[in-house]
C-alpha atoms as a PDB file:
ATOM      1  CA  UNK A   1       6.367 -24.051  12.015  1.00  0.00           C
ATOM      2  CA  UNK A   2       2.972 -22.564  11.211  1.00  0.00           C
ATOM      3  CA  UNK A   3       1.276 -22.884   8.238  1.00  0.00           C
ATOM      4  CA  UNK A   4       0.649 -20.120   5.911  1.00  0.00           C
ATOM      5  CA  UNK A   5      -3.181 -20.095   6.478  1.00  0.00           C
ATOM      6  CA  UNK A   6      -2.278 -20.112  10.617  1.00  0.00           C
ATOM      7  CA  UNK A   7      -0.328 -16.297   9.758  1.00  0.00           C
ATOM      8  CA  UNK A   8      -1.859 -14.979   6.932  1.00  0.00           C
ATOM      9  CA  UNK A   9      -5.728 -13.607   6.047  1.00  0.00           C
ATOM     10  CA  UNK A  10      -6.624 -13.551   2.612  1.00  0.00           C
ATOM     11  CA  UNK A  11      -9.371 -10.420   1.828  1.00  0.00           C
ATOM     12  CA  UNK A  12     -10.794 -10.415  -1.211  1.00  0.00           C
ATOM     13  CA  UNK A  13     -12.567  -7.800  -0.570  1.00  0.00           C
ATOM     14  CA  UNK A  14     -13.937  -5.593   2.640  1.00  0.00           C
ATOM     15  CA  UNK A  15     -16.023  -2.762   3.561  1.00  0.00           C
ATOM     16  CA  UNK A  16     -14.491   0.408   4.653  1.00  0.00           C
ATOM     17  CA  UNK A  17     -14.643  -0.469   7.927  1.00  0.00           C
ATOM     18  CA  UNK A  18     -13.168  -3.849   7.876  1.00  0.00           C
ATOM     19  CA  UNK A  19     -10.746  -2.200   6.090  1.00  0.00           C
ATOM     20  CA  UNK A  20     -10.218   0.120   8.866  1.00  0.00           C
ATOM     21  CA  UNK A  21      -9.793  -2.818  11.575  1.00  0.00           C
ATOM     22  CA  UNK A  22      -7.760  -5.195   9.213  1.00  0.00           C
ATOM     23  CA  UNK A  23      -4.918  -2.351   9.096  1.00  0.00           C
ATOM     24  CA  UNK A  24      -5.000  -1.512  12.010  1.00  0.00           C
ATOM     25  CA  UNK A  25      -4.314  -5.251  13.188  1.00  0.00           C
ATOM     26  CA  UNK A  26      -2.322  -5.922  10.682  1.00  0.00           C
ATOM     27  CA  UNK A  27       1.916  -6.251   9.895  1.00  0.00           C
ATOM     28  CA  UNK A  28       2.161  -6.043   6.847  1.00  0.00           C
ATOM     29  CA  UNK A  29       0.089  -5.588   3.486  1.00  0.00           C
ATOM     30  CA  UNK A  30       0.557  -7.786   0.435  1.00  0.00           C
ATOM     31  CA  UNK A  31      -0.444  -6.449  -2.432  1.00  0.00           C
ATOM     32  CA  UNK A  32       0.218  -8.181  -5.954  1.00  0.00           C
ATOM     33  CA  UNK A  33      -2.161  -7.950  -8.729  1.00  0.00           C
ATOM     34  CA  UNK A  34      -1.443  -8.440 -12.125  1.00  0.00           C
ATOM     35  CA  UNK A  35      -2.014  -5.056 -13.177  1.00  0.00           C
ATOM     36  CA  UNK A  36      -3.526  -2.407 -11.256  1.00  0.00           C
ATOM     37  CA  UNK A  37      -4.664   1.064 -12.170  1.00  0.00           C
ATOM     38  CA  UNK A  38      -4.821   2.448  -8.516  1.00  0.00           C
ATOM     39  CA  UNK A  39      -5.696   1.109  -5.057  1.00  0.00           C
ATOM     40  CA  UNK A  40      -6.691   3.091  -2.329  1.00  0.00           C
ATOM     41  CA  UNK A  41      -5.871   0.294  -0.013  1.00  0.00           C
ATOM     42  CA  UNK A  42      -1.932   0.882  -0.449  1.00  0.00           C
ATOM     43  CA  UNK A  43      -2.695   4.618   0.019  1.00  0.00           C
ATOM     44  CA  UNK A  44      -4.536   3.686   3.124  1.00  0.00           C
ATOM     45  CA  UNK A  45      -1.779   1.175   4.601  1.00  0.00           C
ATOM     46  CA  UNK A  46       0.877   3.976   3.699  1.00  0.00           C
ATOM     47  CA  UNK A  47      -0.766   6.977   5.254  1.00  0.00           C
ATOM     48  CA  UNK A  48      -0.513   4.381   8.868  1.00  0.00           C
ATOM     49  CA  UNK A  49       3.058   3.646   8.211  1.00  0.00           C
ATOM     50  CA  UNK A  50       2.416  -0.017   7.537  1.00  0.00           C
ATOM     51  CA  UNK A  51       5.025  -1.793   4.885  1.00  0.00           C
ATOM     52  CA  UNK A  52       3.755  -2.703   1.627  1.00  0.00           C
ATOM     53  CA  UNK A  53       4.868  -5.742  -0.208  1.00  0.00           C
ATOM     54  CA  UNK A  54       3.394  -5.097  -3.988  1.00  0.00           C
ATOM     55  CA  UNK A  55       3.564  -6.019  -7.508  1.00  0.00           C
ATOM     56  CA  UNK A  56       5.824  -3.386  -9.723  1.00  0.00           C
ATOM     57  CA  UNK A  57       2.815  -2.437 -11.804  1.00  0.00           C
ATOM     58  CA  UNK A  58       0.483   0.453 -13.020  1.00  0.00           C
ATOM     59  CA  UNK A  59       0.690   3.846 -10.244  1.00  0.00           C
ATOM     60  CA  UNK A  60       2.800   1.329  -7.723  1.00  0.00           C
ATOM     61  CA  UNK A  61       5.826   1.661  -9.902  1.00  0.00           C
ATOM     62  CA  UNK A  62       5.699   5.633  -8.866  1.00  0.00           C
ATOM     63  CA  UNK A  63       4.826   5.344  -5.225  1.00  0.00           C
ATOM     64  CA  UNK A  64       7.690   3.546  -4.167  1.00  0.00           C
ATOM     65  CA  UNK A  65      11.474   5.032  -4.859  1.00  0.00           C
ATOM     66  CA  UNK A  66      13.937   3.213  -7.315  1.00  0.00           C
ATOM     67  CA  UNK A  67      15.212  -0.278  -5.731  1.00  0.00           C
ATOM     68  CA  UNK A  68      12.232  -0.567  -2.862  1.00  0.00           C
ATOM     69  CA  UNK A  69      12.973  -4.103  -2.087  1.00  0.00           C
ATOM     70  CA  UNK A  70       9.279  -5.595  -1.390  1.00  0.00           C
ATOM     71  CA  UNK A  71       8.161  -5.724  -4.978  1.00  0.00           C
ATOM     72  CA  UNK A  72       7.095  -8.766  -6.171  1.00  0.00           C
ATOM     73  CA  UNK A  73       5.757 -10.784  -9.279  1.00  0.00           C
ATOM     74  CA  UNK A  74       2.489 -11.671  -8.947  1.00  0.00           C
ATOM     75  CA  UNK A  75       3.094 -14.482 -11.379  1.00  0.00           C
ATOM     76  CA  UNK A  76       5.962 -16.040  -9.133  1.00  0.00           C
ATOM     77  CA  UNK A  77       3.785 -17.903  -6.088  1.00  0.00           C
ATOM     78  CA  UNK A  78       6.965 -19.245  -4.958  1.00  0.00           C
ATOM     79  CA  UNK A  79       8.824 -15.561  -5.498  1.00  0.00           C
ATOM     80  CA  UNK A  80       6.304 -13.887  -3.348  1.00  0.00           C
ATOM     81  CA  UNK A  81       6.387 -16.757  -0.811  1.00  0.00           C
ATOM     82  CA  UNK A  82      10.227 -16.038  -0.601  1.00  0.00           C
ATOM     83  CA  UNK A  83       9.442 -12.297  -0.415  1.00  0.00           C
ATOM     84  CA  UNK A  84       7.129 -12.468   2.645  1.00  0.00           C
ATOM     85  CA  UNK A  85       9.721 -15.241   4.767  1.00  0.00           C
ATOM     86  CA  UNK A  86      12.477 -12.513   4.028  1.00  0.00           C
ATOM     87  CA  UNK A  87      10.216  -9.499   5.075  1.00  0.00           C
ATOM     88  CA  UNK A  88       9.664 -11.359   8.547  1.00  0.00           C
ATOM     89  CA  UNK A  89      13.203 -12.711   8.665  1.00  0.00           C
ATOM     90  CA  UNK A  90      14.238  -8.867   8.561  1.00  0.00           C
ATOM     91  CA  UNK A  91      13.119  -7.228  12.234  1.00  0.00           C
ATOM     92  CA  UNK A  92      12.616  -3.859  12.479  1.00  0.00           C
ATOM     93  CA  UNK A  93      11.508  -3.214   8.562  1.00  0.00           C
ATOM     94  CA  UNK A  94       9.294   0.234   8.580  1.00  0.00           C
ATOM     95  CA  UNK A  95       6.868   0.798   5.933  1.00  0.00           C
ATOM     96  CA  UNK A  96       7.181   4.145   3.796  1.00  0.00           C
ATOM     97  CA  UNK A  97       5.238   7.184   4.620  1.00  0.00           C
ATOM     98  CA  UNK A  98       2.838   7.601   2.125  1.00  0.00           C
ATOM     99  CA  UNK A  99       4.465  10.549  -0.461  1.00  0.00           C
ATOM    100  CA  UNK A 100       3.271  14.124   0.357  1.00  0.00           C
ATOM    101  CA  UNK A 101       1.344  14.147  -3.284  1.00  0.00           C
ATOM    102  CA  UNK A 102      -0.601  11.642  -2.304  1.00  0.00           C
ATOM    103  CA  UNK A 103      -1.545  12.328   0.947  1.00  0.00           C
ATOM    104  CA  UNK A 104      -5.089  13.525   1.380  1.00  0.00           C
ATOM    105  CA  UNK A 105      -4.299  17.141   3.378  1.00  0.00           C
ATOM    106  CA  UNK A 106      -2.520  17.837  -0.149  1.00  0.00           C
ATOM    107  CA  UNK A 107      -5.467  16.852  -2.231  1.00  0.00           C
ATOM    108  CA  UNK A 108      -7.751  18.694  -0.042  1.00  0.00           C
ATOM    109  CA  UNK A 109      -5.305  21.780  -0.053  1.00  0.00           C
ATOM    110  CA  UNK A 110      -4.843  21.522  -3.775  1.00  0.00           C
ATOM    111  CA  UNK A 111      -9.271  21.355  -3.976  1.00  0.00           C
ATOM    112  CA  UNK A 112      -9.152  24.543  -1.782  1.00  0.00           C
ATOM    113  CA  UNK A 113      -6.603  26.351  -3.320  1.00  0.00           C
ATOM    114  CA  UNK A 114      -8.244  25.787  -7.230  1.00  0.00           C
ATOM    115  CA  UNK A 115     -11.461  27.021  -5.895  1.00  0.00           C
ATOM    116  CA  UNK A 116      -9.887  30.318  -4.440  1.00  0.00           C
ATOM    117  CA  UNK A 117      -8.703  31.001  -7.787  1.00  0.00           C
ATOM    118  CA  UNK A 118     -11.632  29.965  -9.019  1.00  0.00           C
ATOM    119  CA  UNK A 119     -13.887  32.524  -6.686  1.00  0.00           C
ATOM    120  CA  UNK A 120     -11.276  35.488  -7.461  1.00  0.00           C
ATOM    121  CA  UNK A 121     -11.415  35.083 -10.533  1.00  0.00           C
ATOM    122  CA  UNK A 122     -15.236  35.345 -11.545  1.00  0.00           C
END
């Protein structure tokens, strides 16, 4: 049996473009701060399809629907340890699709569409 530091990268933190690779590459994202006010990094992994084990905090508790089963407490070492063995146990797991609100066509649409009203109406 591998170890945990043989199968898992820990990133503190990354440029955009490592941040680009490191998804790419990656199967899964854990995610578990102790409170978070919003992370593009979960939008990011999301918008690619790639699952999402997280803490039930902050903006994260709206993302996911009611019951997602990969939240975890980030005050539980061995809970999340448990979470991540039963994420890999479980083949065939797809992440979520990153809601439509979220998405960045929708922000840019919603940018567009508040300037046309803006333009028409001076």
């Amino acid at each position: 049996q591998k170890k945990v530091t043989e199968q898992v990268r820990f990133v503190p933190a990354a440029s955009p473009k490592d941040i680009e690779r490191l998804l790419a590459a990656a199967d899964v994202l854990l995610y578990v701060p102790r409170d978070e006010a919003h992370s593009y990094t979960v939008l990011e992994a999301m918008d690619r399809g790639l699952p999402v084990l997280a803490s039930r905090v902050g903006w994260l508790k709206e993302i996911f629907p009611e019951g997602y089963p990969w939240f975890v407490d980030p005050r539980d070492p061995e809970g999340v340890a448990d979470a991540i063995s039963r994420f890999f146990a479980q083949k065939g797991f797809k992440g979520l699709r990153l809601p439509a609100e979220y998405r960045l066509e929708t922000t840019i649409d919603g940018y567009e569409t508040l300037l046309r009203e803006a333009e028409d109406g001076s």
